[in-house]
N, C-alpha and C. Protein backbone atom coordinates (compact mmCIF):
# COMPACT_ATOMS: atom_id res chain seq x y z
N UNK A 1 -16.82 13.99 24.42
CA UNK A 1 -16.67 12.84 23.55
C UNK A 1 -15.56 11.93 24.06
N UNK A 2 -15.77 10.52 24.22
CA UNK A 2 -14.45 9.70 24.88
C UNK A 2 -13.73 9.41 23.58
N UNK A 3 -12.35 9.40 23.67
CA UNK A 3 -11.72 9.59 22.64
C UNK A 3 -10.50 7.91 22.62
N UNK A 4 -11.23 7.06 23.62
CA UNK A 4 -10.33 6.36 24.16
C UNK A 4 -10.77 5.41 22.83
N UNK A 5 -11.32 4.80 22.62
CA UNK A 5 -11.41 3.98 21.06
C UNK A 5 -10.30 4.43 19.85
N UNK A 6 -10.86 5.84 20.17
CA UNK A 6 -9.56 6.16 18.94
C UNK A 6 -8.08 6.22 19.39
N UNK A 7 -7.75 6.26 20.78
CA UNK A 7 -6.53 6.29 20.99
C UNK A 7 -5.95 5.04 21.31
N UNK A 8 -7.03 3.81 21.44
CA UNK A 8 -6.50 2.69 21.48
C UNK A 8 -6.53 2.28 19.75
N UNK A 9 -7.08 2.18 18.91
CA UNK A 9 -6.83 2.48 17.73
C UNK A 9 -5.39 3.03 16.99
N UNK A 10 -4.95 4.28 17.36
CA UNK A 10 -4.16 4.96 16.93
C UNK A 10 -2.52 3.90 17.52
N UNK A 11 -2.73 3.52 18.88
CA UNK A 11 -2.13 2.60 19.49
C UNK A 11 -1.21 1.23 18.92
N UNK A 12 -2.62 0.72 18.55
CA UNK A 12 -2.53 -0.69 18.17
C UNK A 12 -2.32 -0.70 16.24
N UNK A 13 -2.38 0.13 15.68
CA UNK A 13 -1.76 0.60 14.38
C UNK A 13 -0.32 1.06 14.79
N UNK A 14 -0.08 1.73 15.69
CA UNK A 14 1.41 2.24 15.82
C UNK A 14 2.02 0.60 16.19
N UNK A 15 1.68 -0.02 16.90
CA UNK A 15 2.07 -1.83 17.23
C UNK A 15 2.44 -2.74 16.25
N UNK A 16 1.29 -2.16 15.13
CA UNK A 16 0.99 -3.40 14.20
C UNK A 16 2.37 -2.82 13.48
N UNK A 17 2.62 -1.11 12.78
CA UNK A 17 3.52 -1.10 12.13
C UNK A 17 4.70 -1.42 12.72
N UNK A 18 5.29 -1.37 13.82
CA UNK A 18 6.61 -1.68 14.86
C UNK A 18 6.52 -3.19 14.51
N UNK A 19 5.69 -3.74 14.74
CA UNK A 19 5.72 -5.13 14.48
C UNK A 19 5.91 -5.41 13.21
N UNK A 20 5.29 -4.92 11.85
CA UNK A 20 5.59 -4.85 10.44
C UNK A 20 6.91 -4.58 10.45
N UNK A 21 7.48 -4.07 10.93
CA UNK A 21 9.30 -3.45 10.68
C UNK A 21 10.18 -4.81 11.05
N UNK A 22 9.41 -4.96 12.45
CA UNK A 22 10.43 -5.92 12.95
C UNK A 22 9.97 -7.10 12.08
N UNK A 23 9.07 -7.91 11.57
CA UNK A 23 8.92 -8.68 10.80
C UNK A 23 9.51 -8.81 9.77
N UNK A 24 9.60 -7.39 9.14
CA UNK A 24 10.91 -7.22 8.15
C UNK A 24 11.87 -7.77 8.09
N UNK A 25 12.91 -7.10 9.27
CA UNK A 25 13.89 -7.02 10.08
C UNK A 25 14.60 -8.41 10.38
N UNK A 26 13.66 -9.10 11.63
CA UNK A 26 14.11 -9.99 11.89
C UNK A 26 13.33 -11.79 11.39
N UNK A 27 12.49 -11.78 10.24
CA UNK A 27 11.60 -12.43 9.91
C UNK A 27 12.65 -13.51 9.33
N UNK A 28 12.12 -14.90 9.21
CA UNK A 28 11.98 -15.92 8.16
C UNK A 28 12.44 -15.50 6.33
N UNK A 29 12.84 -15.29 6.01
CA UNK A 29 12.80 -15.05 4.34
C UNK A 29 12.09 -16.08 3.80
N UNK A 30 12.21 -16.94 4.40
CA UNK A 30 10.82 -18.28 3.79
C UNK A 30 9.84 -17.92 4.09
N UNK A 31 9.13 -16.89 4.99
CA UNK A 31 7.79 -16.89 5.21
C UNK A 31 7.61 -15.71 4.25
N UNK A 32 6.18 -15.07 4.24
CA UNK A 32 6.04 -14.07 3.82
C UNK A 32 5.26 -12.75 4.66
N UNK A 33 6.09 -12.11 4.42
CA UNK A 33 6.59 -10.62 5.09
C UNK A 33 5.93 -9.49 4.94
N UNK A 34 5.41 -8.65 5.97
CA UNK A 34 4.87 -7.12 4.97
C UNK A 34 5.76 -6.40 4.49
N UNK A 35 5.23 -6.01 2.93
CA UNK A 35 5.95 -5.12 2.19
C UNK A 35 6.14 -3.50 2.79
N UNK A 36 7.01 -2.77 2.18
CA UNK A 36 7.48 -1.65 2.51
C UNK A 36 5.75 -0.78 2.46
N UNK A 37 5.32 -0.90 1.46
CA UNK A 37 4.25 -0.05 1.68
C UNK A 37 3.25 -0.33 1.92
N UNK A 38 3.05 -1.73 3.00
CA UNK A 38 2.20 -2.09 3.68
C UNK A 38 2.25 -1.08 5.23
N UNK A 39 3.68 -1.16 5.60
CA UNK A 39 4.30 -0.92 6.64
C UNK A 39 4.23 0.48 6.81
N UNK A 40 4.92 1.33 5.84
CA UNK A 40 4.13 2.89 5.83
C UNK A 40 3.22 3.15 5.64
N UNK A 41 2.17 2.33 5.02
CA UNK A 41 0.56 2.92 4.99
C UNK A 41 0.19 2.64 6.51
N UNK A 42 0.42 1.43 7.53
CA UNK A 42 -0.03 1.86 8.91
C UNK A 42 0.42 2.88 9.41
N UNK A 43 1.87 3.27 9.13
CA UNK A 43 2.21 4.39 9.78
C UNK A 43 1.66 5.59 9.88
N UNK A 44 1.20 5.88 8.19
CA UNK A 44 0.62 7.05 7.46
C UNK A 44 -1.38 6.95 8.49
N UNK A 45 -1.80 5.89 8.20
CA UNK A 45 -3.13 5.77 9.45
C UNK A 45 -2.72 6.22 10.50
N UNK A 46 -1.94 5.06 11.64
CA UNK A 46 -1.59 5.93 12.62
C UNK A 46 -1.28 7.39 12.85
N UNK A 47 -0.35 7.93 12.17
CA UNK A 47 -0.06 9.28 12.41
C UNK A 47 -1.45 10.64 12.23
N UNK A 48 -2.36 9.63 10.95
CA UNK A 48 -3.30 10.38 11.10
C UNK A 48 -4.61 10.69 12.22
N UNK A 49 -4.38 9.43 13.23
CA UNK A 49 -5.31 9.52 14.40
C UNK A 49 -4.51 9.81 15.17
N UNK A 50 -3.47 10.04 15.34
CA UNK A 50 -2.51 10.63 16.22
C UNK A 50 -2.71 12.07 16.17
N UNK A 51 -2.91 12.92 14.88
CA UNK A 51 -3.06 14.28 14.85
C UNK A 51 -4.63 14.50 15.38
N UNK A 52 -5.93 13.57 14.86
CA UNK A 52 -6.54 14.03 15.47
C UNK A 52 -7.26 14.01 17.06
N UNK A 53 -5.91 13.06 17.53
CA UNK A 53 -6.12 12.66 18.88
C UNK A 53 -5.08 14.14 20.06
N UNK A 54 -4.28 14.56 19.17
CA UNK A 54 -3.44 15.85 19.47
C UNK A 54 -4.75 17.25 19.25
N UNK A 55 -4.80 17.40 18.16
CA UNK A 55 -6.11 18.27 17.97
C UNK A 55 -7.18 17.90 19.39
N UNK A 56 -7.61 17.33 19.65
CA UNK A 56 -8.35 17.08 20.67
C UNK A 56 -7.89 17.18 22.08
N UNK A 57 -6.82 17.12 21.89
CA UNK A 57 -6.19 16.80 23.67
C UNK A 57 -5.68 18.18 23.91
N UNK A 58 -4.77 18.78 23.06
CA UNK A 58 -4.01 19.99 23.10
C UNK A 58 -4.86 21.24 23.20
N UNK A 59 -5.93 21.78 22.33
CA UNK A 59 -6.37 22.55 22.24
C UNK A 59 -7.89 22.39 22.61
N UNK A 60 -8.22 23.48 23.60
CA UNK A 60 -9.40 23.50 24.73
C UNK A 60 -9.69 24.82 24.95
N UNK A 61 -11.21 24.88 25.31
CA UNK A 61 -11.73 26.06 25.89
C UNK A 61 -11.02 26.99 26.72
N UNK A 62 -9.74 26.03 27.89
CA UNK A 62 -9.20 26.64 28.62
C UNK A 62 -7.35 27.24 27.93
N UNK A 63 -7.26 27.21 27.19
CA UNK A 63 -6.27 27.09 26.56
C UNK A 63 -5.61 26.15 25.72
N UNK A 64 -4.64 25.96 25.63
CA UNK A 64 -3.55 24.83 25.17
C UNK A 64 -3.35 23.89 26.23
N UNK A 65 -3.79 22.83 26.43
CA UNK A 65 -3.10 21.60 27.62
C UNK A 65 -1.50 21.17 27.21
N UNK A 66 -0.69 21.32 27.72
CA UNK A 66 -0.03 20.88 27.68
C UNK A 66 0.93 20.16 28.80
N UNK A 67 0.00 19.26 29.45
CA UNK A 67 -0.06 18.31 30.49
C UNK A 67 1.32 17.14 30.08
N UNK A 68 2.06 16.62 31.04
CA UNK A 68 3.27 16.05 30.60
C UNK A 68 2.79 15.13 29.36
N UNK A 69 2.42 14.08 29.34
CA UNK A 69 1.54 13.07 28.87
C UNK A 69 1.42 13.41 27.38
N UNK A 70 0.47 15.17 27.37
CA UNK A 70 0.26 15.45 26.00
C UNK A 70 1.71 16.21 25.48
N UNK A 71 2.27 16.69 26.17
CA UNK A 71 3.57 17.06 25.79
C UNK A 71 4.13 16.39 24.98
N UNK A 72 4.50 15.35 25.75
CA UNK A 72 5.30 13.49 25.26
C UNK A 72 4.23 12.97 23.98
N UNK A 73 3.19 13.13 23.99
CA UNK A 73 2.23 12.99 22.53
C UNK A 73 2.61 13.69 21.26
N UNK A 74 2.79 14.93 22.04
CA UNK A 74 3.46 16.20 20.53
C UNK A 74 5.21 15.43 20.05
N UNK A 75 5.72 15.71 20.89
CA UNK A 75 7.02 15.21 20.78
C UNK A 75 7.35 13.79 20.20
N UNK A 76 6.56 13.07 20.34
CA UNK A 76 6.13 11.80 19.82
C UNK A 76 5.68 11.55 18.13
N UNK A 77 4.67 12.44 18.64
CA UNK A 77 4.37 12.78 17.05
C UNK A 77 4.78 13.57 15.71
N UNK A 78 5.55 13.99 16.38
CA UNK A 78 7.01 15.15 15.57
C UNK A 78 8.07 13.59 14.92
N UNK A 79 8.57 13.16 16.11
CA UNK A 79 9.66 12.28 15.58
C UNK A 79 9.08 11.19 14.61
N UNK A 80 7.77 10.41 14.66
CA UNK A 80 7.07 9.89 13.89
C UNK A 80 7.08 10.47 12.54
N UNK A 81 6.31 11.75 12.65
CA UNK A 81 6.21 12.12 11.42
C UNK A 81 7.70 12.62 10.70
N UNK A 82 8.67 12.85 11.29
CA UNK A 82 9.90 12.87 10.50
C UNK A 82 10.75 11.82 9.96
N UNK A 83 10.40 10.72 10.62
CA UNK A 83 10.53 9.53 10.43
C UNK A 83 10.49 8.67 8.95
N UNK A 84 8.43 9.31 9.04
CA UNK A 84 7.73 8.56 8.06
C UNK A 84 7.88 9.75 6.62
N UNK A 85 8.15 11.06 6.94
CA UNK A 85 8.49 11.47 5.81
C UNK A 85 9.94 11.25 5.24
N UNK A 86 11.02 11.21 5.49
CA UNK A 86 11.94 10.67 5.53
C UNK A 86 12.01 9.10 4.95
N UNK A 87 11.19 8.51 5.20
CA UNK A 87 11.14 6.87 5.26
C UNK A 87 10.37 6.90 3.73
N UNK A 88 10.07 7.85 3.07
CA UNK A 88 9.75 8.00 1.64
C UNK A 88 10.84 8.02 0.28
N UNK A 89 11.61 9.01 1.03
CA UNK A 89 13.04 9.42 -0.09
C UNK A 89 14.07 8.03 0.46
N UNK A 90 14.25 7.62 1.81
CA UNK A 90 15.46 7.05 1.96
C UNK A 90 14.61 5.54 2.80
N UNK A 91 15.67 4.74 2.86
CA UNK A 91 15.47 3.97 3.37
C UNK A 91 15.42 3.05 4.92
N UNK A 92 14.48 4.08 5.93
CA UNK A 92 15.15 4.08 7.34
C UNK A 92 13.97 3.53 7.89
N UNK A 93 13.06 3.21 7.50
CA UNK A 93 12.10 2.58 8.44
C UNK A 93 12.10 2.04 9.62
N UNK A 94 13.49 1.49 9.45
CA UNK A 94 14.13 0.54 9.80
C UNK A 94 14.35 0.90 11.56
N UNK A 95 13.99 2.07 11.86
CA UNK A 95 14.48 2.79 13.11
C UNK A 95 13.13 2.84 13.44
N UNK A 96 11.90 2.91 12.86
CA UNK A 96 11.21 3.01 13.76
C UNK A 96 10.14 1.73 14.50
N UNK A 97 11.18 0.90 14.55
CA UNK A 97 10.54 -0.52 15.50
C UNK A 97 10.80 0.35 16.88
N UNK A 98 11.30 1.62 17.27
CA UNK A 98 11.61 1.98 18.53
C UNK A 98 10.54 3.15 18.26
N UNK A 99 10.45 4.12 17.65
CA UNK A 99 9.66 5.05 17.46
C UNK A 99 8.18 5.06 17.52
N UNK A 100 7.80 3.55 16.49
CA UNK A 100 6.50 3.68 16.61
C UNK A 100 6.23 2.95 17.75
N UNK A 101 6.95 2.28 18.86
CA UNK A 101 5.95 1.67 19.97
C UNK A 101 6.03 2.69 20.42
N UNK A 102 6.83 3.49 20.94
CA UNK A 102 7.22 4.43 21.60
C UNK A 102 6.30 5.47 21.57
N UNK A 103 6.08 5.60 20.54
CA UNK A 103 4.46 6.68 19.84
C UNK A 103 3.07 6.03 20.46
N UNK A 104 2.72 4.51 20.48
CA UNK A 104 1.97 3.84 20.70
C UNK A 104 2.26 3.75 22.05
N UNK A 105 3.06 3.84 23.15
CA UNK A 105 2.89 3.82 24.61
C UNK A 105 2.49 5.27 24.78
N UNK A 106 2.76 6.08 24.34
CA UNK A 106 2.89 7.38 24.75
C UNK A 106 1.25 7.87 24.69
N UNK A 107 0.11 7.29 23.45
CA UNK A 107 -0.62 7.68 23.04
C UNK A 107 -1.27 6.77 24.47
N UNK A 108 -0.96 5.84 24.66
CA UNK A 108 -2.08 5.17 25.99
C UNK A 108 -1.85 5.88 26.97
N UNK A 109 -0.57 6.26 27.30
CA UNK A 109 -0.36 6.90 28.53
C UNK A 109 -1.20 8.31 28.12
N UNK A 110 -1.24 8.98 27.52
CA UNK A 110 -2.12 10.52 27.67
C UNK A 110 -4.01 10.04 27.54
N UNK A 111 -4.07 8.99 27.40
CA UNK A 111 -5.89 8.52 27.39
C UNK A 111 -5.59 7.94 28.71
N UNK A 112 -5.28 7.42 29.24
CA UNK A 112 -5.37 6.96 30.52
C UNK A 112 -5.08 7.45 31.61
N UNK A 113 -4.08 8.62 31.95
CA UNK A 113 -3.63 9.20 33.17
C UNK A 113 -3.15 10.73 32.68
N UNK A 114 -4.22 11.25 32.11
CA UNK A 114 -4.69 12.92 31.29
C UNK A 114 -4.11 13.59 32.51
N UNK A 115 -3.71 14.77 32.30
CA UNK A 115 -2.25 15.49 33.34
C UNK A 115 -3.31 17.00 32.26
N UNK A 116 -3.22 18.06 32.87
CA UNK A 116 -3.58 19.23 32.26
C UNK A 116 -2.26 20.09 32.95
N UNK A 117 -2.33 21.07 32.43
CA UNK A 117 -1.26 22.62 32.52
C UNK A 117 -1.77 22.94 31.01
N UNK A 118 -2.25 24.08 31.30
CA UNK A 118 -2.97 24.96 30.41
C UNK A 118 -2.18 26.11 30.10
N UNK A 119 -1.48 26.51 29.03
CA UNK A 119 -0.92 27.50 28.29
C UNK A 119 -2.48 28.39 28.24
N UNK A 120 -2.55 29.86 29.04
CA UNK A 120 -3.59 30.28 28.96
C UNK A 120 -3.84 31.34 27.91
N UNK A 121 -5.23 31.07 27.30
CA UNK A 121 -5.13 31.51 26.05
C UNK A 121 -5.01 33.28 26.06
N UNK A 122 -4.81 34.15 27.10
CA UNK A 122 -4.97 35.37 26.92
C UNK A 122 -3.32 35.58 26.68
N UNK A 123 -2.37 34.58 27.27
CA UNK A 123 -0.47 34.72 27.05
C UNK A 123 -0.52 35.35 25.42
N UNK A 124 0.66 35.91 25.26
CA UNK A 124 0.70 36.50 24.37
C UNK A 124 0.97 35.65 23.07
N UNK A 125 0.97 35.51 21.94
CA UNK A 125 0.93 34.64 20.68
C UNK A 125 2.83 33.96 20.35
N UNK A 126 3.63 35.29 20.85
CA UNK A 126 5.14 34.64 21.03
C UNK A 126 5.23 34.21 22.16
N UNK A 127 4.87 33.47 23.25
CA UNK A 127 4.88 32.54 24.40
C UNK A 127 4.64 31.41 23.63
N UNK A 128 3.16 31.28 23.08
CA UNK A 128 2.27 30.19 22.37
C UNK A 128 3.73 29.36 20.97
N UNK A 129 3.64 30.57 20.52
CA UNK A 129 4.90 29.64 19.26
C UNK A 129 6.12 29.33 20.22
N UNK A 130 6.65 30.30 21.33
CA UNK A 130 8.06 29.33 21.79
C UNK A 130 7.53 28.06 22.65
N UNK A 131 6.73 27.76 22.68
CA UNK A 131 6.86 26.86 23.77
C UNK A 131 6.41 25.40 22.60
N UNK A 132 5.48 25.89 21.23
CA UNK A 132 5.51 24.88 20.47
C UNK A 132 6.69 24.59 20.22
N UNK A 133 7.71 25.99 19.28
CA UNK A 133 8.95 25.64 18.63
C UNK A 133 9.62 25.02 19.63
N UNK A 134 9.99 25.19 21.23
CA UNK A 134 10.55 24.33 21.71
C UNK A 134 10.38 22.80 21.96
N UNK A 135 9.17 22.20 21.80
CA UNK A 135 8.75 20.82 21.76
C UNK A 135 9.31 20.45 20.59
N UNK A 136 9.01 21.16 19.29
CA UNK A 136 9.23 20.79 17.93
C UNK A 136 10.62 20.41 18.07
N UNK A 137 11.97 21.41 19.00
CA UNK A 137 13.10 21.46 18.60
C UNK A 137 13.78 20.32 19.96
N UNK A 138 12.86 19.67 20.59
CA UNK A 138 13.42 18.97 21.96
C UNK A 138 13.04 17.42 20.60
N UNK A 139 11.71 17.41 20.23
CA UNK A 139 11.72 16.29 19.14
C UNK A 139 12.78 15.73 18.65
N UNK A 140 13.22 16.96 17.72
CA UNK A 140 13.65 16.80 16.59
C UNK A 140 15.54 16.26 17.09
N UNK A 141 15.82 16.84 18.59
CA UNK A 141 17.35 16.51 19.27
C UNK A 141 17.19 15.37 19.52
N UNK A 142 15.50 14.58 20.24
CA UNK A 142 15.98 13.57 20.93
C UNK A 142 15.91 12.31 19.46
N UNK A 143 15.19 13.11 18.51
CA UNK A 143 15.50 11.99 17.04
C UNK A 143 16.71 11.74 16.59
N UNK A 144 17.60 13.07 16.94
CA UNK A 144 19.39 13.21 16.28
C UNK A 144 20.09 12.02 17.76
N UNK A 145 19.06 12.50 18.81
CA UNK A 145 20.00 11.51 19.69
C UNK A 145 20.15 9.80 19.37
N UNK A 146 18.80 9.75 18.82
CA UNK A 146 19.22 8.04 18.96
C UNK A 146 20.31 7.39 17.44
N UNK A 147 19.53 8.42 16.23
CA UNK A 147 20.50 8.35 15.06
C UNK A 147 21.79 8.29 15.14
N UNK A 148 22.24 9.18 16.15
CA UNK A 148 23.44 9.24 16.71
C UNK A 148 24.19 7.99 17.11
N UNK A 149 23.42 7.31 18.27
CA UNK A 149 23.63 6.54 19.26
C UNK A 149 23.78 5.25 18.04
N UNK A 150 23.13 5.22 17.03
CA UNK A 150 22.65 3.91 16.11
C UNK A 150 24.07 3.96 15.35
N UNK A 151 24.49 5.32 14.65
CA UNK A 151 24.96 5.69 14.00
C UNK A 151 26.27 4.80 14.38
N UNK A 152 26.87 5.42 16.29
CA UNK A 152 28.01 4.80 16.89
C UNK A 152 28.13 3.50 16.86
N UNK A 153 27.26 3.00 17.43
CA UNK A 153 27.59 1.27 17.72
C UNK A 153 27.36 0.51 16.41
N UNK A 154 27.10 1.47 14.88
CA UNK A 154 27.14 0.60 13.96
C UNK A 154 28.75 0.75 13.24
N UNK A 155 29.58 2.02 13.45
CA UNK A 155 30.66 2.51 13.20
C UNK A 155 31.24 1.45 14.04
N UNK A 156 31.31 1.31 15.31
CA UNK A 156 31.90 0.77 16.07
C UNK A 156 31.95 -1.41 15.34
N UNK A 157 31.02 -1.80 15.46
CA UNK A 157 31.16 -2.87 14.75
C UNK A 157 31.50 -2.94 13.49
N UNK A 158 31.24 -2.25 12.05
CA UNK A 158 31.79 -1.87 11.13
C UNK A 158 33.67 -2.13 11.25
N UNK A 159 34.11 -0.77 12.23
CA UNK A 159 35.90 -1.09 12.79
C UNK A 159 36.23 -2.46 13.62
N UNK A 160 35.33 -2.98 14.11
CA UNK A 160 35.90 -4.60 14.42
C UNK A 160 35.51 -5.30 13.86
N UNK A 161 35.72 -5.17 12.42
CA UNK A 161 35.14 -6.46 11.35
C UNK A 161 34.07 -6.99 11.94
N UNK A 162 32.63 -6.92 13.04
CA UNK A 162 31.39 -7.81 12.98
C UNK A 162 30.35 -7.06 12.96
N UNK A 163 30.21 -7.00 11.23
CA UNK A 163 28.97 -6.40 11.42
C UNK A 163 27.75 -7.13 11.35
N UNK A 164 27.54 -8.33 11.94
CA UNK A 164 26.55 -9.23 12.41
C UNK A 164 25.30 -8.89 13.33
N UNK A 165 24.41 -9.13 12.88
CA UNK A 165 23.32 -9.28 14.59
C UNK A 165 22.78 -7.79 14.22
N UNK A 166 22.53 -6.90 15.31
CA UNK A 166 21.43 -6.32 14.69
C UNK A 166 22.10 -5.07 13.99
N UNK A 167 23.04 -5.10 13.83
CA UNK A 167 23.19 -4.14 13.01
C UNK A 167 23.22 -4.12 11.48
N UNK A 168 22.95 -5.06 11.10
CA UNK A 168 23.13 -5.81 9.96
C UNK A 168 21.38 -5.52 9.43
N UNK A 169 20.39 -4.79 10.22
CA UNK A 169 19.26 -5.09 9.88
C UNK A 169 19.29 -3.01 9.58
N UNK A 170 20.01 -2.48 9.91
CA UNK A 170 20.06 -1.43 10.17
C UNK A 170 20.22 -0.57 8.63
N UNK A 171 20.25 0.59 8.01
CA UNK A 171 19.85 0.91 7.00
C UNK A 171 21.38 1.16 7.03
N UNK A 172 22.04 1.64 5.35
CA UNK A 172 23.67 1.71 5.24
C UNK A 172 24.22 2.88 6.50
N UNK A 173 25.71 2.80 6.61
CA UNK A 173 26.12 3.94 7.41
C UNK A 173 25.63 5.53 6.95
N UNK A 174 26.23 5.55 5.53
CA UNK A 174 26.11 6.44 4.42
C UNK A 174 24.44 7.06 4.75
N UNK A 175 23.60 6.60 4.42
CA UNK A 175 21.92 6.63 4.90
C UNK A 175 21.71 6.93 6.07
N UNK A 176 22.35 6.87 7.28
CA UNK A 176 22.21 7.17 8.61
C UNK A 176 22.74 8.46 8.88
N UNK A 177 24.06 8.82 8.44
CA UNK A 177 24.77 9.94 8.44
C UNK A 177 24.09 10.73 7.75
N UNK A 178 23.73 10.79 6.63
CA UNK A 178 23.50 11.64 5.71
C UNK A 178 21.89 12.36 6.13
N UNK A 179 21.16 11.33 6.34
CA UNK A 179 19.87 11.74 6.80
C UNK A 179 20.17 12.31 8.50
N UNK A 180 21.09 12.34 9.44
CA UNK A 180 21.52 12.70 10.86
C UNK A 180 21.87 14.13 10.37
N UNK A 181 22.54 14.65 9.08
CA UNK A 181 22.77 15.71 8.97
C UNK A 181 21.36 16.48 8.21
N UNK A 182 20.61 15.94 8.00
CA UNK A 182 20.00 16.51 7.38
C UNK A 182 19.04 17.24 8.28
């Protein structure tokens, strides 16, 4: 089955919401804007052809693929979905004008230049979970990394009185920290 419709699909929804954020973000207040739950319902689509574009790519007759490409798909789709659950209770959407293209390049790159390495299915069932839990837990660092990184250079302007420009579009300190520890 070619799966490339749906992964350009899954794509161009991950675009539209990055673009919904930044419209937010950096928009007109005179024009009119997509609302918050315009912006997570693409997300909530996307993520859902994202799983079944993972379901399809990952798991095979020959094992588990886990070809760089689909690797970077899982990992992709981890930080997304922590994102967008998160982006329910608090107010951080706001971070993923980087996440969801980022999700949306990642998903073209594994339909277009498919990489296999097959986790073979006779390996034993604790190989199979460490090598998920380790994607899950490389996700979930490189999500603390950029929170981090956002976290600094908004501290940092905050202590030289300018908090102008883009940090100003950025969700409170308090909200960044708090959800970084979480």
């Amino acid at each position: 089955m070619n799966i490339t419709p749906v992964s350009l699909t899954a794509a161009a929804l991950y675009f539209a919401t990055g673009g919904a954020v930044a419209m937010r973000l950096f928009g007109n207040n005179d024009k009119i804007q997509p609302g918050r739950t315009l912006t997570l319902g693409l997300g909530v689509l996307a993520i859902i052809l994202h799983s079944w574009l993972l379901y399809k790519g990952l798991f095979t007759a020959s094992g588990i693929n886990l070809g760089f490409f689909n690797a970077a798909s899982l990992a992709a789709w981890i930080m997304v979905l922590v994102l967008l659950v998160s982006s329910f209770s608090k107010p951080v959407e706001n971070l993923g004008i980087l996440f969801f293209t980022a999700a949306g390049l990642v998903i073209l790159s594994a339909d277009f230049f498919p990489t296999t390495h097959f986790l073979n299915p006779e390996s034993s069932w604790a190989l199979q979970v460490h090598v998920i839990t380790s994607l899950l837990a490389y996700s979930l660092l490189a999500l603390a990394v950029v929170q981090a990184l956002l976290l600094s250079v908004q501290d940092r302007h905050l202590r030289k009185h300018h908090p102008g420009g883009f940090v100003r579009v950025l969700p409170p300190l308090q909200t960044i920290e708090s959800l970084l520890f979480e």
